[in-house]
C-alpha atoms as a PDB file:
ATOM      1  CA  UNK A   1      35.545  65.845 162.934  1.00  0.00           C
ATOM      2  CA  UNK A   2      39.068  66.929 161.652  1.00  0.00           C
ATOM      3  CA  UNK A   3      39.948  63.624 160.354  1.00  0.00           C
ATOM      4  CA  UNK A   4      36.007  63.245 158.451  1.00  0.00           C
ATOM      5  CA  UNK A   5      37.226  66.910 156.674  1.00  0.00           C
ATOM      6  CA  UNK A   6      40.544  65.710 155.918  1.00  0.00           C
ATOM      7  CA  UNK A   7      38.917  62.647 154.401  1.00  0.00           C
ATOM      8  CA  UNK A   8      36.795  64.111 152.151  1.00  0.00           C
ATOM      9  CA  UNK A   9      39.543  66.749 150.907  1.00  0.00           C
ATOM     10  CA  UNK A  10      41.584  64.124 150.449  1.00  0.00           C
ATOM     11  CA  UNK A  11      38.702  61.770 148.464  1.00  0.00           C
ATOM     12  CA  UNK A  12      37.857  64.882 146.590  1.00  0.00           C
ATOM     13  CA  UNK A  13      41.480  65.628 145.197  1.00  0.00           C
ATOM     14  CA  UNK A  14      41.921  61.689 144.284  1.00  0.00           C
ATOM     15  CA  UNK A  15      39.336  61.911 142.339  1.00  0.00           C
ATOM     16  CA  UNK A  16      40.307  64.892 140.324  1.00  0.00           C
ATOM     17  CA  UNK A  17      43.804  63.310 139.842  1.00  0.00           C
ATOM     18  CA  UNK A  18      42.875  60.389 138.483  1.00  0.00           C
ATOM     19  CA  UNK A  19      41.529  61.191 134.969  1.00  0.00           C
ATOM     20  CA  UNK A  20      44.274  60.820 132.562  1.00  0.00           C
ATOM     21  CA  UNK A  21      44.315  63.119 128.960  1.00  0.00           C
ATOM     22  CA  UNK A  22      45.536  61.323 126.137  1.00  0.00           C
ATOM     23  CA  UNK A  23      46.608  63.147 123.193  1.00  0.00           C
ATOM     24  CA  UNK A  24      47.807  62.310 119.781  1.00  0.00           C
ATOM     25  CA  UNK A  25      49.705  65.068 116.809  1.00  0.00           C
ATOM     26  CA  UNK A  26      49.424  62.131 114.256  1.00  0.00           C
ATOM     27  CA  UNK A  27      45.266  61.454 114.260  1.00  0.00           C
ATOM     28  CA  UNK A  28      44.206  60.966 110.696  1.00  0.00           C
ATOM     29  CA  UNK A  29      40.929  62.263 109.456  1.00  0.00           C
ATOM     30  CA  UNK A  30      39.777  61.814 105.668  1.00  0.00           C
ATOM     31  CA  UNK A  31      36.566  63.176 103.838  1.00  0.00           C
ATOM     32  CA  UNK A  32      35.339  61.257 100.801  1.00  0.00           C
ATOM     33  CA  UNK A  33      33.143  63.963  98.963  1.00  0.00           C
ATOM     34  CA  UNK A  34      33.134  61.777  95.681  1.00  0.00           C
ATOM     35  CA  UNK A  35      29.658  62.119  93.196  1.00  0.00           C
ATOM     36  CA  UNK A  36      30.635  61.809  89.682  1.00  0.00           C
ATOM     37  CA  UNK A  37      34.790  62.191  90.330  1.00  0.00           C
ATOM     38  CA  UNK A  38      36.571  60.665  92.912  1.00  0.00           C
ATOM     39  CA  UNK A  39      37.144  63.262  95.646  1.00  0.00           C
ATOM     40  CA  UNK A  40      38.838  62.196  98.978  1.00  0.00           C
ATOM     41  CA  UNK A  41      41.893  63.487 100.649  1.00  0.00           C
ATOM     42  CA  UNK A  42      43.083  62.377 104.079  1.00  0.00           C
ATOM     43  CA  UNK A  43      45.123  64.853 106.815  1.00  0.00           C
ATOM     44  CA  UNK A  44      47.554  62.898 109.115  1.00  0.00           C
ATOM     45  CA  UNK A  45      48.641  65.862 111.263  1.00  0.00           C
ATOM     46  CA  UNK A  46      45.522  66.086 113.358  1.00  0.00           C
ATOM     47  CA  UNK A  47      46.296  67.302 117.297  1.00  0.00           C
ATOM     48  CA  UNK A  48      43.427  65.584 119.197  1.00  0.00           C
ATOM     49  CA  UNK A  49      43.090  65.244 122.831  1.00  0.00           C
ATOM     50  CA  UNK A  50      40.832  63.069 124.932  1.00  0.00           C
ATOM     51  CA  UNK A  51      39.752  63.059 129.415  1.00  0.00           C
ATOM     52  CA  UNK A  52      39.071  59.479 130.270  1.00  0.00           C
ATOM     53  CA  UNK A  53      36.854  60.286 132.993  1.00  0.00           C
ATOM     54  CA  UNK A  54      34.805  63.128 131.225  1.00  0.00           C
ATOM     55  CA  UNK A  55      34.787  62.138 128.064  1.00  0.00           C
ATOM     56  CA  UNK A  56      35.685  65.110 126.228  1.00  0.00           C
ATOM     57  CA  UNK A  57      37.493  65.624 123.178  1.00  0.00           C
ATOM     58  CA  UNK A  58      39.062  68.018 120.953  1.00  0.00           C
ATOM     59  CA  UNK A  59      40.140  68.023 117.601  1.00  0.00           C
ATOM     60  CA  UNK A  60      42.717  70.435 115.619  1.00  0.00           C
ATOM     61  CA  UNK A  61      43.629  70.855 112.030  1.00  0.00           C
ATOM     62  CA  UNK A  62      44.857  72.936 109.303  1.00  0.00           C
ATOM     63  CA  UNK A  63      42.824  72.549 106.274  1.00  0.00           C
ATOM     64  CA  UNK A  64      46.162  72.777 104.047  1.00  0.00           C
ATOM     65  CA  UNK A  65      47.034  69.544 105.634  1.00  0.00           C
ATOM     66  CA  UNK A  66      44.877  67.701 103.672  1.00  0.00           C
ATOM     67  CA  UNK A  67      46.407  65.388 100.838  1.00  0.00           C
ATOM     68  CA  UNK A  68      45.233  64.675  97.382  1.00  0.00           C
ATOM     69  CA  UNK A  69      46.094  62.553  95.065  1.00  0.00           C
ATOM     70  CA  UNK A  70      46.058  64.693  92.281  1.00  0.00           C
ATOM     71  CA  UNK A  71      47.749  68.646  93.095  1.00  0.00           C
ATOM     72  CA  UNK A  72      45.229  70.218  91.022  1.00  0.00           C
ATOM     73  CA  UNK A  73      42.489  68.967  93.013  1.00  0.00           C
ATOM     74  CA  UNK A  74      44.293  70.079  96.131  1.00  0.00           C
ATOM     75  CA  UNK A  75      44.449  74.087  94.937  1.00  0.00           C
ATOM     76  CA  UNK A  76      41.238  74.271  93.598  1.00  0.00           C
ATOM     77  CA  UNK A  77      39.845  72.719  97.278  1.00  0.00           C
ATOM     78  CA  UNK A  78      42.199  75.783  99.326  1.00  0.00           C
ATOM     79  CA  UNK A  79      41.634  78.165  96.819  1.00  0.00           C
ATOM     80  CA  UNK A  80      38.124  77.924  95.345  1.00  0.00           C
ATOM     81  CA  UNK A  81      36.378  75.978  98.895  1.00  0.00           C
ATOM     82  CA  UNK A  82      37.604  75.812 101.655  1.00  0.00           C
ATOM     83  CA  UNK A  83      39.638  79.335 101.547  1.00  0.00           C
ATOM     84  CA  UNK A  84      41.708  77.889 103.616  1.00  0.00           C
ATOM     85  CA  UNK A  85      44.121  81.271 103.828  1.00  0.00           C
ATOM     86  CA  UNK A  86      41.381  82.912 105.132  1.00  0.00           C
ATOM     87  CA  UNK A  87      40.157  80.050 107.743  1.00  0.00           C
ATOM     88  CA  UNK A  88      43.097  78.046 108.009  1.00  0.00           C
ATOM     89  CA  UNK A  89      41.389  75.847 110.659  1.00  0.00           C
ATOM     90  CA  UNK A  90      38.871  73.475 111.458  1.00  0.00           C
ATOM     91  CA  UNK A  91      38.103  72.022 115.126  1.00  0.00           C
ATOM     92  CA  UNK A  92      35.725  70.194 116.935  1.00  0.00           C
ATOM     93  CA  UNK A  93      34.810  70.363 120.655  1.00  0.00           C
ATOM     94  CA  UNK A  94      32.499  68.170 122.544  1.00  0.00           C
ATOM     95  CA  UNK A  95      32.333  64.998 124.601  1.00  0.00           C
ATOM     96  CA  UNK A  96      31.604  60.957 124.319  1.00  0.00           C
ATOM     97  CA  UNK A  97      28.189  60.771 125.977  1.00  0.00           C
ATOM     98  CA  UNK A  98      28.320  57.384 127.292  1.00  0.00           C
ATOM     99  CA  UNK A  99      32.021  57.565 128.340  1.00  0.00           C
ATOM    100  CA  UNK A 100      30.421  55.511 131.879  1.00  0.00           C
ATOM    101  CA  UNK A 101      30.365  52.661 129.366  1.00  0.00           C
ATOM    102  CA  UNK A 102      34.306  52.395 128.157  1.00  0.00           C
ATOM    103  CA  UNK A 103      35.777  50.177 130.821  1.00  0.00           C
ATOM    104  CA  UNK A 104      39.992  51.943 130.344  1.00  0.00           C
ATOM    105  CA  UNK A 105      41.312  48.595 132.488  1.00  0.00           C
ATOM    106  CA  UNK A 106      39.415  45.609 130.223  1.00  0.00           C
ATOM    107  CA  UNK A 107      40.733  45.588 126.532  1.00  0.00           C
ATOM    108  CA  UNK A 108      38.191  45.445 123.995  1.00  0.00           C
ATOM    109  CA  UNK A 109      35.747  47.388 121.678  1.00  0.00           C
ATOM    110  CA  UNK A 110      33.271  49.963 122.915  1.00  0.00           C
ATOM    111  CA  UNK A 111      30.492  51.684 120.746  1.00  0.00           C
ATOM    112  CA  UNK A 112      31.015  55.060 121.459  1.00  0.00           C
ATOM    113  CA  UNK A 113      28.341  58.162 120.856  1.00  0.00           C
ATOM    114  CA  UNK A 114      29.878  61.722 120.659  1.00  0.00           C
ATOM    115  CA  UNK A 115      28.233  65.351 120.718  1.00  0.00           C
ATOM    116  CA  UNK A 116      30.106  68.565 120.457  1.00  0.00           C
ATOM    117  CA  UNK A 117      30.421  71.712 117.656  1.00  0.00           C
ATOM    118  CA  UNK A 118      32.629  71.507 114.874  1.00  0.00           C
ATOM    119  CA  UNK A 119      33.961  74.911 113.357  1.00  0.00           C
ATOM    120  CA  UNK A 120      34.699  74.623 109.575  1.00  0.00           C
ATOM    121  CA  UNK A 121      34.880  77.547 107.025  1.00  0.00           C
ATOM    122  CA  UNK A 122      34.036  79.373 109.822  1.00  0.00           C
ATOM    123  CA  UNK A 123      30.618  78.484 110.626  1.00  0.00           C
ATOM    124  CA  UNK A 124      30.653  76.320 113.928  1.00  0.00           C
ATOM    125  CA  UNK A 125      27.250  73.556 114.312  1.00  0.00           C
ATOM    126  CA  UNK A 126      26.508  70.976 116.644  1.00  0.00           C
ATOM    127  CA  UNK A 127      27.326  67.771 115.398  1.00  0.00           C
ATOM    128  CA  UNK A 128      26.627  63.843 116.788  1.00  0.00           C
ATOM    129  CA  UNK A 129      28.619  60.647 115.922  1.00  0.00           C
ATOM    130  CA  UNK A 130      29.060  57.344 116.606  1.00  0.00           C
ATOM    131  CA  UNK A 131      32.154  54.711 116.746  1.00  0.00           C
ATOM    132  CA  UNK A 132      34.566  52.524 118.154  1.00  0.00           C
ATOM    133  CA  UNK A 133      36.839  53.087 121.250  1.00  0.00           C
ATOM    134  CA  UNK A 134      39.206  50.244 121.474  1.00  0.00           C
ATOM    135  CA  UNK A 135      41.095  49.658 124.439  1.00  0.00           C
ATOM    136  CA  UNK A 136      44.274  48.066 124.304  1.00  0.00           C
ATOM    137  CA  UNK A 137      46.725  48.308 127.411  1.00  0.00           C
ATOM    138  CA  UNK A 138      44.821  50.802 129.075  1.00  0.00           C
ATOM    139  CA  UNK A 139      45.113  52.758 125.651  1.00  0.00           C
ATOM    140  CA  UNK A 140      42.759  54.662 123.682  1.00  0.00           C
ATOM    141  CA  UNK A 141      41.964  54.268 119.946  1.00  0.00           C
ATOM    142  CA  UNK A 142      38.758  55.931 118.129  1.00  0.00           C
ATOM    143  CA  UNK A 143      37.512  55.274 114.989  1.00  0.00           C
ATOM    144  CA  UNK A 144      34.294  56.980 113.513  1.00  0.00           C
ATOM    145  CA  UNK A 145      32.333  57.759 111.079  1.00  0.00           C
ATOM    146  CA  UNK A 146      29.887  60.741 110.249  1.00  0.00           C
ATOM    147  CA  UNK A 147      28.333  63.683 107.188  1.00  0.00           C
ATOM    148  CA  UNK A 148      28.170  67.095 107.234  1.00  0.00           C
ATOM    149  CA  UNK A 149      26.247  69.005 104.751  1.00  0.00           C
ATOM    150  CA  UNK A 150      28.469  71.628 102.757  1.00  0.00           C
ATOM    151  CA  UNK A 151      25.717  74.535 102.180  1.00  0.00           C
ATOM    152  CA  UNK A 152      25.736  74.238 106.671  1.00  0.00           C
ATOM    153  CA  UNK A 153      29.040  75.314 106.508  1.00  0.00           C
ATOM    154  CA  UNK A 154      28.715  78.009 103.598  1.00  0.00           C
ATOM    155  CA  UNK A 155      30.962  76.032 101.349  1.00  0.00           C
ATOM    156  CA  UNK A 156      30.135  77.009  98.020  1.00  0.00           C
ATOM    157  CA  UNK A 157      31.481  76.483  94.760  1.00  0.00           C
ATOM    158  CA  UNK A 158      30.462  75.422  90.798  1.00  0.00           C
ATOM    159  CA  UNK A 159      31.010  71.832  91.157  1.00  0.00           C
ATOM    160  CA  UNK A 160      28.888  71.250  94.388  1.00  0.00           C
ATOM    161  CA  UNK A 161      26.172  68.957  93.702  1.00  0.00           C
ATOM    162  CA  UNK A 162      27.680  67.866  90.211  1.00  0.00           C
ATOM    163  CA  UNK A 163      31.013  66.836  90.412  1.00  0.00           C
ATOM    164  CA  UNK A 164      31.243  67.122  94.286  1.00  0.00           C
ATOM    165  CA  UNK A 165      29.031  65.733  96.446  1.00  0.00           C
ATOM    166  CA  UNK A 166      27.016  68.163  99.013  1.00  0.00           C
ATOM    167  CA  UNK A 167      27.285  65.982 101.650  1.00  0.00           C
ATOM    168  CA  UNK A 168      30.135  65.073 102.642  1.00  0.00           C
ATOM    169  CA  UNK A 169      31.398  61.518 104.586  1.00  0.00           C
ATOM    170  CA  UNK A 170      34.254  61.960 107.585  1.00  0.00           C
ATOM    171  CA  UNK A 171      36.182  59.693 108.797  1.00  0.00           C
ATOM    172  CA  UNK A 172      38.182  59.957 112.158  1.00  0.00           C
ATOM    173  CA  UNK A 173      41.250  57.588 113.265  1.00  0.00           C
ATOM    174  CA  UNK A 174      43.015  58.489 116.234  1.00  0.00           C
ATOM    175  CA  UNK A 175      45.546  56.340 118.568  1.00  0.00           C
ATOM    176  CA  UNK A 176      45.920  58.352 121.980  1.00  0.00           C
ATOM    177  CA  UNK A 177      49.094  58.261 123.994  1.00  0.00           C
END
């Protein structure tokens, strides 16, 4: 009877050792929030981590990270928008639904779905997404694609709807370590 507890203590504790977190400082995300001017800026200092065996994942990122190519553009978006001294971050929590279905020993492409709140301006909504988990060498890569709306976030500002487009198109690139 011993050796039956010791067995499943021992079961139990492999299991809990054997997820592996990736994590990457250098994920790229980039918002394209173009209507009659070309507005997109991308942020390549995004801290992201990732649990292979429970799928969930967390984003980081300072909103002044984000690059435009035009300077003016890039004040007016901290200053007037985002108010980025005031919330200086945006994150998203949550977890790839179908994680069962990304096989971390075969390389290849996996369509990914993902679920989880994303805090921006402040204001923190649930938020679902789909992409691409590519496995190469046992490691991670996810690409996706999805929209928020800017009034669900209280983003205001004269342009919106005009210049700038209300919703807005996000893009997520990550490469896990």
């Amino acid at each position: 009877m011993k050796i039956f507890i010791a067995s499943i203590f021992m079961l139990a504790s492999i299991s809990v050792f054997a997820q592996k977190t990736y994590s990457t400082k250098t994920g790229q995300i980039s918002f394209d929030a173009s209507a009659t001017v070309d507005i997109k800026a991308v942020n390549n200092q995004v801290d992201s981590k990732f649990i292979d065996n429970t799928g969930q994942m967390i984003f980081s990122l300072l909103i002044k990270s984000f690059k435009f190519a035009n300077g003016l553009m890039e004040d007016h978006f901290n200053e007037d928008y985002m108010e980025s001294t005031k919330f200086p971050k945006a994150d998203f929590k949550g977890y790839i639904t179908n994680i069962k279905e990304v096989n971390f020993t075969k390389d290849g492409s996996y369509l990914v779905k993902l679920e989880g709140n994303l805090t921006l301006h402040g204001v923190t909504n649930k938020v679902s997404a789909s992409g691409t988990m590519k496995i190469a060498g046992g490691v991670p890569e996810m690409d996706g694609t999805f929209k928020i709306k800017l009034k669900d976030y209280n983003v205001t500002g004269l342009y919106i709807g005009e210049k700038i487009a209300p919703e807005v198109a996000i893009t997520v690139k990550c490469k896990y370590q």
